[in-house]
N, C-alpha and C. Protein backbone atom coordinates (compact mmCIF):
# COMPACT_ATOMS: atom_id res chain seq x y z
N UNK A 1 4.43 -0.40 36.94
CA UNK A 1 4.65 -1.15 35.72
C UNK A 1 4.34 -0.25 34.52
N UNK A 2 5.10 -0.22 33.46
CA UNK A 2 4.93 0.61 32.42
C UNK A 2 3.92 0.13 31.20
N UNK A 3 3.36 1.10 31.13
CA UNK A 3 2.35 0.74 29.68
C UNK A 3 3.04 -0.61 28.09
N UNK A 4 2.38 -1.77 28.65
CA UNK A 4 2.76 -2.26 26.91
C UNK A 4 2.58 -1.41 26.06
N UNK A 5 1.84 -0.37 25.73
CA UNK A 5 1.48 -0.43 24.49
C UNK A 5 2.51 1.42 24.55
N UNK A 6 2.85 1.35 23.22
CA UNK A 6 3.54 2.73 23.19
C UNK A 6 3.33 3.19 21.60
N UNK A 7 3.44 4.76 21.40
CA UNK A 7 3.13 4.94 20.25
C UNK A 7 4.69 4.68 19.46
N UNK A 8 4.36 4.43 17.88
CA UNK A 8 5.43 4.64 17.48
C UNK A 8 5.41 5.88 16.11
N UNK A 9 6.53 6.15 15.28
CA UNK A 9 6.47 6.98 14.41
C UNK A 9 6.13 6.14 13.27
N UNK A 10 5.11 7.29 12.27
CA UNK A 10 4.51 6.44 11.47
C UNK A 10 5.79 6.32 10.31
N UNK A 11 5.94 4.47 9.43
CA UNK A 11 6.73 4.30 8.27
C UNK A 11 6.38 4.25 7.45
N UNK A 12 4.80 4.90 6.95
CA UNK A 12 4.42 5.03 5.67
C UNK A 12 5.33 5.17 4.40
N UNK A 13 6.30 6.63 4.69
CA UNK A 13 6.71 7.01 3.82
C UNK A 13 8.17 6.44 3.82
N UNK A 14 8.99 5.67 4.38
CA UNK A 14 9.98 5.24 4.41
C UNK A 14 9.50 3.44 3.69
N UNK A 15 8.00 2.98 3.58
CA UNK A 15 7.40 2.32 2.87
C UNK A 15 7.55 2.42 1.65
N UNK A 16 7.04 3.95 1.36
CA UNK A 16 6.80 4.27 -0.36
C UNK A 16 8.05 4.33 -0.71
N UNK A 17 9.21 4.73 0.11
CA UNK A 17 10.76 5.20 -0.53
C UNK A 17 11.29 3.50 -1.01
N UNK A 18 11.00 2.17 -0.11
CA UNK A 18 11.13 1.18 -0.30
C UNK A 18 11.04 0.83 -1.99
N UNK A 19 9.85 1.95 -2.55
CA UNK A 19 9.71 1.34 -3.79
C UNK A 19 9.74 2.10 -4.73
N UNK A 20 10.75 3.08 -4.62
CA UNK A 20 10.99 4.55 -4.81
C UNK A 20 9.81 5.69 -5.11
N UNK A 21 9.03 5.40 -4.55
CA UNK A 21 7.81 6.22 -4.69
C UNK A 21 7.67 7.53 -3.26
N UNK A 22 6.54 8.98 -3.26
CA UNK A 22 6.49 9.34 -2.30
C UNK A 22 4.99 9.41 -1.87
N UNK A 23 4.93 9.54 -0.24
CA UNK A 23 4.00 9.45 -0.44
C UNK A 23 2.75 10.41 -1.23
N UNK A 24 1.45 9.92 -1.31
CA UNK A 24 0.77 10.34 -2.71
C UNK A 24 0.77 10.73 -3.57
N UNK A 25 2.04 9.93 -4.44
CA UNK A 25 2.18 9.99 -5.49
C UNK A 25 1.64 8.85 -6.23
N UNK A 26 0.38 8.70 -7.37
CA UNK A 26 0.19 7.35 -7.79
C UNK A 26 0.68 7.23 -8.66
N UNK A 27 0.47 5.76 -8.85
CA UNK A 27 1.46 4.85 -9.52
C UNK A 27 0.31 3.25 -9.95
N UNK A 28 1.11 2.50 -10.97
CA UNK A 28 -0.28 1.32 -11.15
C UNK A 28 0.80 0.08 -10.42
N UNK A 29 -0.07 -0.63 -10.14
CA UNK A 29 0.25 -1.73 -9.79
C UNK A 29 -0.92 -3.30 -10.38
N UNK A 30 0.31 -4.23 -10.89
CA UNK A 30 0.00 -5.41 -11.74
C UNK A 30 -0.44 -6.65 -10.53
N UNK A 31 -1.40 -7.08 -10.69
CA UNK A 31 -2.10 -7.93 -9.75
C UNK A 31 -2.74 -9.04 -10.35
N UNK A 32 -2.78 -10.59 -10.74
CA UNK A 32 -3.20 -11.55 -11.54
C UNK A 32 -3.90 -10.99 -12.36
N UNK A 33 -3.08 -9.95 -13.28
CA UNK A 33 -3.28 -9.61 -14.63
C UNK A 33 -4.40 -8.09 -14.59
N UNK A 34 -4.44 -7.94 -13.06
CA UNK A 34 -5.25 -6.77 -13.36
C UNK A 34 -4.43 -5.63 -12.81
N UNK A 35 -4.81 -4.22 -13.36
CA UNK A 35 -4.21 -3.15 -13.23
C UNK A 35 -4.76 -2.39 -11.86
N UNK A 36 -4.52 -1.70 -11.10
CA UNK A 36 -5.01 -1.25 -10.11
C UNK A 36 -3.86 0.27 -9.82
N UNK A 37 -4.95 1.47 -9.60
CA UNK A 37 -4.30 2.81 -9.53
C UNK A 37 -4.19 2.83 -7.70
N UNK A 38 -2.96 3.23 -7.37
CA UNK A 38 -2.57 3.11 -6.19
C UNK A 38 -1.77 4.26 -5.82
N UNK A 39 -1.30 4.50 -4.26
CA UNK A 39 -0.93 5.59 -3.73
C UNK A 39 -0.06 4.91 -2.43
N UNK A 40 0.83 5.47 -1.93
CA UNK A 40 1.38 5.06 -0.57
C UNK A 40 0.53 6.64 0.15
N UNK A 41 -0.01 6.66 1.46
CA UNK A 41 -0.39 7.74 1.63
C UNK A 41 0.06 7.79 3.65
N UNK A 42 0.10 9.22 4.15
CA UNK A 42 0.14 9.21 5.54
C UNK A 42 -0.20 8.05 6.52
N UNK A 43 -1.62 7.96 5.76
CA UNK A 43 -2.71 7.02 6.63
C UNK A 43 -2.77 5.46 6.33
N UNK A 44 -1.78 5.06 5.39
CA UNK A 44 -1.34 4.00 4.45
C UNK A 44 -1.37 3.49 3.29
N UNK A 45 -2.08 2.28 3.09
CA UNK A 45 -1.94 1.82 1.20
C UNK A 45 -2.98 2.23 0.75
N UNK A 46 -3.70 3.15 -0.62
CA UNK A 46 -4.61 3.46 -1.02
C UNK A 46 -4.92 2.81 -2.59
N UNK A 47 -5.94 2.10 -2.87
CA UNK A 47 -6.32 1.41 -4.53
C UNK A 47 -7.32 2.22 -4.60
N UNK A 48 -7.38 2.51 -6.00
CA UNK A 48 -8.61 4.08 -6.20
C UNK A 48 -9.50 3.14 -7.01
N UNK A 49 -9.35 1.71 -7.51
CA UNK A 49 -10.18 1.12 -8.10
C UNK A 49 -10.20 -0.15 -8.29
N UNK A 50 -9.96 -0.45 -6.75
CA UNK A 50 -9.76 -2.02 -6.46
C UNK A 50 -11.65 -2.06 -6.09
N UNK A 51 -12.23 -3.37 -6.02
CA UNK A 51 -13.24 -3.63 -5.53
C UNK A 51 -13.72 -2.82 -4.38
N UNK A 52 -14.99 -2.40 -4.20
CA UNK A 52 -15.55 -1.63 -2.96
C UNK A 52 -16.21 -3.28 -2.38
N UNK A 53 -16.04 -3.09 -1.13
CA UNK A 53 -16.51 -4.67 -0.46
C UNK A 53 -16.33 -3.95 0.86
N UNK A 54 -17.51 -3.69 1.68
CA UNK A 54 -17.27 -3.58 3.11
C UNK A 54 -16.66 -4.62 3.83
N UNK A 55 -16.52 -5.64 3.61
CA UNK A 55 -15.81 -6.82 4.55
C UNK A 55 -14.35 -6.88 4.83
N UNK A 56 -13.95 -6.89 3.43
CA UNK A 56 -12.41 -7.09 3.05
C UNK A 56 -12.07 -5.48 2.22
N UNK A 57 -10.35 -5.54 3.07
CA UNK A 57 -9.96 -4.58 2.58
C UNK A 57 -8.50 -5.07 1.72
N UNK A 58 -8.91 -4.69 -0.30
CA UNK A 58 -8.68 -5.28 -0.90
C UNK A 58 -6.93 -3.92 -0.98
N UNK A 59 -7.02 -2.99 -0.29
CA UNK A 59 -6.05 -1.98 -0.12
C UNK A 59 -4.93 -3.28 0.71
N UNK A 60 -5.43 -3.92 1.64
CA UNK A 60 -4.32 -4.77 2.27
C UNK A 60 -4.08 -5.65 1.45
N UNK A 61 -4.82 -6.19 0.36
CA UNK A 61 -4.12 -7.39 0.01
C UNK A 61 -3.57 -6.98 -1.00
N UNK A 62 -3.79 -5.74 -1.93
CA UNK A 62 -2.73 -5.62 -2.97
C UNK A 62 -1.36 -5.12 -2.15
N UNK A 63 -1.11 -4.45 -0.86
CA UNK A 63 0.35 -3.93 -0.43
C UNK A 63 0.60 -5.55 -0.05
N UNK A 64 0.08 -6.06 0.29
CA UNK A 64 0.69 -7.36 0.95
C UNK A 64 1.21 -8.20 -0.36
N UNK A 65 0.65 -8.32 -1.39
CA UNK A 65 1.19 -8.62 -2.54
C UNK A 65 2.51 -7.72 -3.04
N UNK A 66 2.56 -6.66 -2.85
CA UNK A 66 3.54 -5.84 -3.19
C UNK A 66 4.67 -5.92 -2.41
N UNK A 67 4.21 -6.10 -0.86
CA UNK A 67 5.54 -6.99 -0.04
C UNK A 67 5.92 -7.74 -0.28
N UNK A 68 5.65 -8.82 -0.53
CA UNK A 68 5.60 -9.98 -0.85
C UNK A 68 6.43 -10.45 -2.65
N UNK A 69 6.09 -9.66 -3.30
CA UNK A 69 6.64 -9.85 -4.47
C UNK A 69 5.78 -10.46 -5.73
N UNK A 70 4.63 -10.57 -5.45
CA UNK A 70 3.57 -11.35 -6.33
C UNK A 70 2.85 -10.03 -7.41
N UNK A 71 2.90 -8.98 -6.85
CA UNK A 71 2.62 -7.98 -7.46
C UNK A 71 3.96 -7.01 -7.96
N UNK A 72 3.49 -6.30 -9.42
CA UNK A 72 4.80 -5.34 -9.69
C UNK A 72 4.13 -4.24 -9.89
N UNK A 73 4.98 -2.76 -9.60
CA UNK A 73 4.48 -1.83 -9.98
C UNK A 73 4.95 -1.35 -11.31
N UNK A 74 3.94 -1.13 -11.97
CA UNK A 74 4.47 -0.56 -13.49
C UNK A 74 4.98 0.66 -14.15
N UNK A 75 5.89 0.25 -14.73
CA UNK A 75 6.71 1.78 -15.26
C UNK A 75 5.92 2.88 -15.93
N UNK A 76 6.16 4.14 -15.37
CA UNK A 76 4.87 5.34 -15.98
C UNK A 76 5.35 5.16 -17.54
């Protein structure tokens, strides 16, 4: 029987192209009115000055907003 689990190739950067960005290149992104400095990177979504909180990782909820459409990224 063959392994479920298999690796795949990472889509980071076919992510960042989604939003014409590359990866680590930053860029801001608009979040219920707050500004947040961000990056698409190898290893995934990076906020350089979202909340530090060991619990929650506030890097997932601003890309998930950015999927989603609730967040915009702002013109340099």
């Amino acid at each position: 029987m063959e392994s479920e689990l298999k690796m795949t190739e990472n889509k980071m950067s076919e992510v960042a192209r989604l939003f014409n960005k590359k990866l680590g290149e930053k860029f801001q992104v608009k979040v219920d009115n707050r500004v947040y400095d961000c990056s698409f990177e190898e290893y995934g979504f990076n906020s350089y000055d979202a909340f530090d909180n060991p619990y929650l990782s506030f890097d997932a909820f601003i890309l998930q907003e950015l999927l989603t459409g609730t967040a915009v990224i702002l013109n340099d």
